[in-house]
Protein backbone atom coordinates (compact mmCIF):
# COMPACT_ATOMS: atom_id res chain seq x y z
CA UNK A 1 3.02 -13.60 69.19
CA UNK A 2 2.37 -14.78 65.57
CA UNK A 3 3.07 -13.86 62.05
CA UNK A 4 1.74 -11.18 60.66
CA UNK A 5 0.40 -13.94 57.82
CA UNK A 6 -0.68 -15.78 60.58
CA UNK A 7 -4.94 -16.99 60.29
CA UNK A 8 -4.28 -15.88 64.46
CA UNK A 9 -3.87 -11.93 62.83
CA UNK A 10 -6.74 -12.54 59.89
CA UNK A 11 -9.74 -10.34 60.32
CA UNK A 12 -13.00 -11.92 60.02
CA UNK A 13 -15.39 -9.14 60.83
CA UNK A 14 -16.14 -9.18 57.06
CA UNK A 15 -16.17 -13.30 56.34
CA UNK A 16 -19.61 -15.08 56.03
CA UNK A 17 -21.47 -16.70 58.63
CA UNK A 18 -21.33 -20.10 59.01
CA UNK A 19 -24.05 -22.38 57.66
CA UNK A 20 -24.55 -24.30 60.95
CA UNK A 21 -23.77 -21.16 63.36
CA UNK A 22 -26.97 -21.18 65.45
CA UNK A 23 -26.67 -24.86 65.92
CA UNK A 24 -23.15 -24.66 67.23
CA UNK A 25 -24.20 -21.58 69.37
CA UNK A 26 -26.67 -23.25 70.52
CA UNK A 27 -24.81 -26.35 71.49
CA UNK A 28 -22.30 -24.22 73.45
CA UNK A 29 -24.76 -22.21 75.56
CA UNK A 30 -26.84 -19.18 73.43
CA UNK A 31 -28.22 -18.29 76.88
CA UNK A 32 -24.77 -18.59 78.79
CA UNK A 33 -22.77 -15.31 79.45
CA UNK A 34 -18.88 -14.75 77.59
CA UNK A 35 -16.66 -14.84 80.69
CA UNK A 36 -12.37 -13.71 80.86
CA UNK A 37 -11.53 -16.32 82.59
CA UNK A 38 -8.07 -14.18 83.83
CA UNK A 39 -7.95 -11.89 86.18
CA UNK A 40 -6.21 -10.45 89.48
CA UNK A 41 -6.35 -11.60 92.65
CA UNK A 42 -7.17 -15.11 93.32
CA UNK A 43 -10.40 -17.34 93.60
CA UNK A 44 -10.31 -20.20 95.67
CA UNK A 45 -7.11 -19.40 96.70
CA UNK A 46 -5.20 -20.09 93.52
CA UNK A 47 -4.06 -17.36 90.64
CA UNK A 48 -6.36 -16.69 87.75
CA UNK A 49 -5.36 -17.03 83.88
CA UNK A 50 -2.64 -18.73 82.09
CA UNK A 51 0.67 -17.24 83.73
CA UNK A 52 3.66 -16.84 80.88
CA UNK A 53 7.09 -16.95 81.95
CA UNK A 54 9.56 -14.78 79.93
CA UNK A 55 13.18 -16.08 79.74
CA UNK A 56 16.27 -15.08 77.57
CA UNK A 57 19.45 -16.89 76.50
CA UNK A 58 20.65 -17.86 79.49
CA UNK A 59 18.12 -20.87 80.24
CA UNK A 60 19.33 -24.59 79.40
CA UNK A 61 17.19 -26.96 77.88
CA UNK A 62 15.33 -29.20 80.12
CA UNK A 63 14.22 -32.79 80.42
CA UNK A 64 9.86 -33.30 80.20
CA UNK A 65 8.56 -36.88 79.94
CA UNK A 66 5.18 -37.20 78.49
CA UNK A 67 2.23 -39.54 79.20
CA UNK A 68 1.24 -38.68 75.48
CA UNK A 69 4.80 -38.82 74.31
CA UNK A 70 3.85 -40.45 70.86
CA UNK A 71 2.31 -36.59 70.07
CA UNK A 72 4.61 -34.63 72.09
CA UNK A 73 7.53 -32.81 70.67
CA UNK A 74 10.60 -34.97 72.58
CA UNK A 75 13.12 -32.05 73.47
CA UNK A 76 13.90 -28.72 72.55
CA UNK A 77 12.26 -26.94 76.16
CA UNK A 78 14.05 -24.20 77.90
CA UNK A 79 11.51 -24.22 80.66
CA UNK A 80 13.11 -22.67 83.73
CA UNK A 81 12.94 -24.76 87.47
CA UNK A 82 10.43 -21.62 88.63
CA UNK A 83 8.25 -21.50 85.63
CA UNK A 84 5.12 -20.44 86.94
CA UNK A 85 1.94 -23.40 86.39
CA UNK A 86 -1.70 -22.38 86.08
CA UNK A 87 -3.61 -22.82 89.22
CA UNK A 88 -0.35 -21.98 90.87
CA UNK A 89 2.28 -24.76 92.47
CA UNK A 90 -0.94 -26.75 94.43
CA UNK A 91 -3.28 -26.24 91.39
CA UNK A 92 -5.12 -29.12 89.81
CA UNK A 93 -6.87 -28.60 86.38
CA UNK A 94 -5.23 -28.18 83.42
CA UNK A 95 -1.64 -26.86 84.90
CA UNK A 96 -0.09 -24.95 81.51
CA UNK A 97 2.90 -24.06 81.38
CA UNK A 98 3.83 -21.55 78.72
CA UNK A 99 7.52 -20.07 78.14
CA UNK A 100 8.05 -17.72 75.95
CA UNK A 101 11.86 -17.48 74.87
CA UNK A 102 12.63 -13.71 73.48
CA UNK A 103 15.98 -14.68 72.10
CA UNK A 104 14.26 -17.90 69.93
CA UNK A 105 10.55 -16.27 69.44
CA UNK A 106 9.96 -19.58 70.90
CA UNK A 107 7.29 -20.97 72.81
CA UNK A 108 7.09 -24.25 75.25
CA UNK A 109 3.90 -25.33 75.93
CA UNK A 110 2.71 -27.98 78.21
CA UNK A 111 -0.11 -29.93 80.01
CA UNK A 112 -0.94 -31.44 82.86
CA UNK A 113 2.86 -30.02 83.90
CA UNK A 114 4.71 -31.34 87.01
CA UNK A 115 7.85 -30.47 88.88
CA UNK A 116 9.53 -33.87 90.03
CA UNK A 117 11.64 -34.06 93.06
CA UNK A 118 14.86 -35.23 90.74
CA UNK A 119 14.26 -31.54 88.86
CA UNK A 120 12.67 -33.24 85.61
CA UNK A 121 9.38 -31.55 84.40
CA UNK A 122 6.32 -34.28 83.55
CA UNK A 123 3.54 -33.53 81.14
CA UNK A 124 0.68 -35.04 79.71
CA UNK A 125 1.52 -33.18 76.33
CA UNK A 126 3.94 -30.36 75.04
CA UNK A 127 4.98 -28.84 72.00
CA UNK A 128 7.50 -26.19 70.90
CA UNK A 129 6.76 -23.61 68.80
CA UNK A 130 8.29 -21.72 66.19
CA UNK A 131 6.56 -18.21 66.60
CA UNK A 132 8.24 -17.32 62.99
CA UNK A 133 6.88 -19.90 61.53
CA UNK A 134 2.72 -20.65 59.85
CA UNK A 135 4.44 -24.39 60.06
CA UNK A 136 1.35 -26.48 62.15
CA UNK A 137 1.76 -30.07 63.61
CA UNK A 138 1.92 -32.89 62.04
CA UNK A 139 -2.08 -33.96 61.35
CA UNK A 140 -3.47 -35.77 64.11
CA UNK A 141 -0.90 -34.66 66.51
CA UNK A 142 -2.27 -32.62 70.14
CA UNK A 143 -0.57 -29.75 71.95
CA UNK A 144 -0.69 -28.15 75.57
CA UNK A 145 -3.99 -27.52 74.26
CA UNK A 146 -6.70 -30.39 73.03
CA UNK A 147 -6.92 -28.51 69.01
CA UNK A 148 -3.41 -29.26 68.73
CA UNK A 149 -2.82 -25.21 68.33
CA UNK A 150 -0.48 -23.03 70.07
CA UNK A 151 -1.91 -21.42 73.65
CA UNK A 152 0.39 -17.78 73.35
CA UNK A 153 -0.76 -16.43 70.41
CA UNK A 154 -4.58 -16.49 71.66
CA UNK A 155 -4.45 -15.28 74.74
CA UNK A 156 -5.63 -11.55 76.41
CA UNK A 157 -2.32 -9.89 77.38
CA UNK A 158 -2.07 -6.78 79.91
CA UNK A 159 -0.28 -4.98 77.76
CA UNK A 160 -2.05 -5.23 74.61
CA UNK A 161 -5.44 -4.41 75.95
CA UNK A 162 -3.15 -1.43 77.86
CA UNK A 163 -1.78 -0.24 73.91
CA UNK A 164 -6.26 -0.37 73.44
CA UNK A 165 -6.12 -3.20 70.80
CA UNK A 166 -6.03 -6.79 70.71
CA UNK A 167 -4.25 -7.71 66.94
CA UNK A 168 -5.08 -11.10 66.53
CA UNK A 169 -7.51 -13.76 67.43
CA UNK A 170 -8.59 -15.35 70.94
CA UNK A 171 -8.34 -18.50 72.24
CA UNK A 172 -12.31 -19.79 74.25
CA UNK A 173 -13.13 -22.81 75.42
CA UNK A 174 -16.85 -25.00 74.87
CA UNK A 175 -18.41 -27.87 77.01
CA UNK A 176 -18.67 -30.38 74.46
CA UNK A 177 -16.97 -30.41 71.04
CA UNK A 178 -17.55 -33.17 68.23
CA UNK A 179 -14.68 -35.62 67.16
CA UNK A 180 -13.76 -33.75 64.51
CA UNK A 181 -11.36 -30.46 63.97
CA UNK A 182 -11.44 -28.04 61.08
CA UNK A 183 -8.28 -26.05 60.32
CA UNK A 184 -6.25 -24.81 61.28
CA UNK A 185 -6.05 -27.35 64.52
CA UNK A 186 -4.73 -30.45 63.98
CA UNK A 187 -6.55 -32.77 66.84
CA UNK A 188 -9.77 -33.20 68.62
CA UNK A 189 -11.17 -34.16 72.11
CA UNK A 190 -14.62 -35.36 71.37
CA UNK A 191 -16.60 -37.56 73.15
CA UNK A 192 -18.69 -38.43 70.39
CA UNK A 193 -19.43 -37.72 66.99
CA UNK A 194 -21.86 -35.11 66.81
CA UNK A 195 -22.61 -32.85 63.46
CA UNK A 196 -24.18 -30.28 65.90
CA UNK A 197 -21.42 -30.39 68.52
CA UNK A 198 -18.61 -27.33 67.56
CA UNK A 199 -15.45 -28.86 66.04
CA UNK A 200 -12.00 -28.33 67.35
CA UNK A 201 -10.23 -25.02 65.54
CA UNK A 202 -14.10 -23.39 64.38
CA UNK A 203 -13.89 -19.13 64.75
CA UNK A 204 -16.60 -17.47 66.52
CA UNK A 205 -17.01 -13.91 66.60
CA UNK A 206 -18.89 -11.12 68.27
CA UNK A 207 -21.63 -10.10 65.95
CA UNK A 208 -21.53 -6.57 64.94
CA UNK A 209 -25.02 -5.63 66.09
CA UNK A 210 -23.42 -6.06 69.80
CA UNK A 211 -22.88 -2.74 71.73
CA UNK A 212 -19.55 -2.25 73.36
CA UNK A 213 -19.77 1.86 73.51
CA UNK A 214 -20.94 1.18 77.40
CA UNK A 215 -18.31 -1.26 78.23
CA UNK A 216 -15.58 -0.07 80.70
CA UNK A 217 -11.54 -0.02 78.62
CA UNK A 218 -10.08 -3.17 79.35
CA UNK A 219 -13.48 -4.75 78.64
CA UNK A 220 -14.09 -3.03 74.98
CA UNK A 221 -10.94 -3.83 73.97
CA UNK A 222 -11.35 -7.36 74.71
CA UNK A 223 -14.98 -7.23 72.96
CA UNK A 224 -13.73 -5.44 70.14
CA UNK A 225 -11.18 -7.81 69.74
CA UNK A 226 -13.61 -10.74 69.34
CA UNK A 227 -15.73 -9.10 66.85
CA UNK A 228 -12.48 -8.15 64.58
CA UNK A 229 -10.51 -11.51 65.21
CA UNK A 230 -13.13 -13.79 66.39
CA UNK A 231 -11.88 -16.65 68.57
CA UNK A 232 -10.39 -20.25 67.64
CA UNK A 233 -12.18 -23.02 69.92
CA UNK A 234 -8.85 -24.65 71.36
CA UNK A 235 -10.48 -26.99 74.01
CA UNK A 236 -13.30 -28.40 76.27
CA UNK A 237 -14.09 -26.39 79.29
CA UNK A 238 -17.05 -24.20 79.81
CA UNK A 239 -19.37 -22.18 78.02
CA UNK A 240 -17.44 -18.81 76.26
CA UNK A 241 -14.31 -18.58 78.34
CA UNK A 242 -11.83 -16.47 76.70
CA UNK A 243 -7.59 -17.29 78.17
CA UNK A 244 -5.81 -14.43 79.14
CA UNK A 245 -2.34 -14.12 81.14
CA UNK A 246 -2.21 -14.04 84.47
CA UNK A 247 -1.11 -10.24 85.71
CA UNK A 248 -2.21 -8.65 88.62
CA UNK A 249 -3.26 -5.10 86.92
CA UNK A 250 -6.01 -6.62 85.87
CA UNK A 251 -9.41 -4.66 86.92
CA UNK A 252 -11.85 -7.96 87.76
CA UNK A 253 -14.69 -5.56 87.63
CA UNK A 254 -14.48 -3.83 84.15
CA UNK A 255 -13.30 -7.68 83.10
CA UNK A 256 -16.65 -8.65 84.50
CA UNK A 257 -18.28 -6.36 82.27
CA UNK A 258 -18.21 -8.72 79.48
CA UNK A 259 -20.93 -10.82 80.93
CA UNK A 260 -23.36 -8.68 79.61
CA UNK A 261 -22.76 -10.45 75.99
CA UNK A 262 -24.39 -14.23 76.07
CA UNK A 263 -23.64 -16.54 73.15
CA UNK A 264 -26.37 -15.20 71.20
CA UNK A 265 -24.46 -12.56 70.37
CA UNK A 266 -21.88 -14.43 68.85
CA UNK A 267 -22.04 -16.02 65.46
CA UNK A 268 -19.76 -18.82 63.36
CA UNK A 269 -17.29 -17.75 60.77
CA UNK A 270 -16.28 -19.56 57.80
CA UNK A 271 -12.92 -19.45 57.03
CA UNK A 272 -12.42 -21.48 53.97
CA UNK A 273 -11.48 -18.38 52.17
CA UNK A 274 -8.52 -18.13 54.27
CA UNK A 275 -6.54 -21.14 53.94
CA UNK A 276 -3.72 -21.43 51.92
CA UNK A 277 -2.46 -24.96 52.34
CA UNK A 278 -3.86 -27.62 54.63
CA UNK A 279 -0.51 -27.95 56.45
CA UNK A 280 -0.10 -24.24 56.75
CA UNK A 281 -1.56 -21.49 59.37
CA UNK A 282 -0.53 -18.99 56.76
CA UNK A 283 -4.01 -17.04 56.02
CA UNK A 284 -4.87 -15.33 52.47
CA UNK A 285 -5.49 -11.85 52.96
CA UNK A 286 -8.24 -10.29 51.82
């Protein structure tokens, strides 16, 4: 779900370790377990995972108003009156919607997303994105998501993990972040500035030293995944939860599986090799 040239498909098994990776580990939790948060079934009565709804040509455009319309993409959403919401039509949290048009390679991503009764959708935030393009939002600017990066492109999909590999990064989630974002996202959520607090858009991976030959299939994958691709940090939320899609063919028990790995088995990547241009998720390959 992005460009081959995209820093979401750059490897970075083989990159250095960060300078400040056991204090950002640390910050997030080195004692807390990695945790899919997607799955089958529901907990608490309400579907687990980011759902995606799939559409084609045939959609019309629809009308979103935004509390955070000032960094909100204005139109330009084919988002169909049943696309599903995370959490399900009741849920509370963070509600995402995600579309992904086939015909476009689009995707419509919002927050905090609401049917009205006149048939409008309300957000907090949205964007549309041009899954051809390394094009990133204007500095400054948020998403659906608080790094101000596109939710599709890092999340687990059923039918990746089914083909037994996972080509591109993941998108996890940390309790506290600093004010600050390193590329390639383009906005923090903060609450303070704090050198030892992860920034919005730092990679993490699974260290190499970590041993997945045990782990059940859909679990390895997954783990395998995060020590070739890493993951981006995309927003606040709790300690190591990876996004995946909502699908019920989802085993919750080999998914549980990855709890075995805490976050001292993860280490910070720097990326500064990768970057092309500041404005740019193109990555240089190596």
């Amino acid at each position: 779900m992005a460009e081959p040239s995209s820093v979401w498909r750059a490897r970075v098994d083989v990159l250095p370790r960060h300078s400040r990776s056991d204090v950002y580990v640390a910050s997030i939790g080195a004692d807390k377990p990695l945790h899919a948060d997607f799955g089958s079934g529901l907990i608490d009565g309400k579907p687990i995972g980011i759902p995606v709804t799939v559409i084609n040509d045939d959609v019309p455009e629809a009308e979103v108003g935004f509390d955070y319309a000032d960094e909100s993409d204005p139109d330009g959403y084919r988002i169909p009156d049943d696309a599903r919401v995370e959490g399900g039509p009741t849920g509370d949290g963070d509600r995402h919607v995600v579309v992904f048009d086939r015909t476009r390679c689009r995707s419509y991503e919002l927050f905090d997303a609401h049917r009205q009764s006149s048939g409008q959708w309300h957000a907090g935030s949205g964007a549309v994105f041009d899954l051809r393009s390394n094009a990133l939002r204007p500095e400054g600017w948020t998403s659906a998501d608080a790094a101000g990066l596109p939710i599709l492109p890092g999340l687990v999909r059923h039918d990746e993990v089914v083909d037994g590999a996972i080509p591109h990064a993941l998108r996890i989630t940390v309790p506290s972040s600093d004010r600050s974002h390193v590329w390639p996202a383009r906005h923090d959520a903060g609450t303070a500035h704090d050198p030892d607090l992860p920034p919005m858009g730092l990679r993490l991976r699974l260290k190499q030293s970590a041993d997945t030959s045990e782990l059940p299939p859909q679990a390895k994958v997954i783990a395998e995944a995060l020590k070739r691709y890493g993951a981006l940090v995309a927003d606040n939320g709790s300690s190591w939860f990876v996004s995946g899609d909502q699908d019920e063919r989802w085993d919750n028990e080999q998914l549980t599986a990855l709890k075995r790995f805490k976050g001292s088995d993860f280490e910070a990547v720097d990326t500064s090799s990768l970057r092309i241009s500041p404005n740019s998720s193109a990555a240089r390959t190596r």
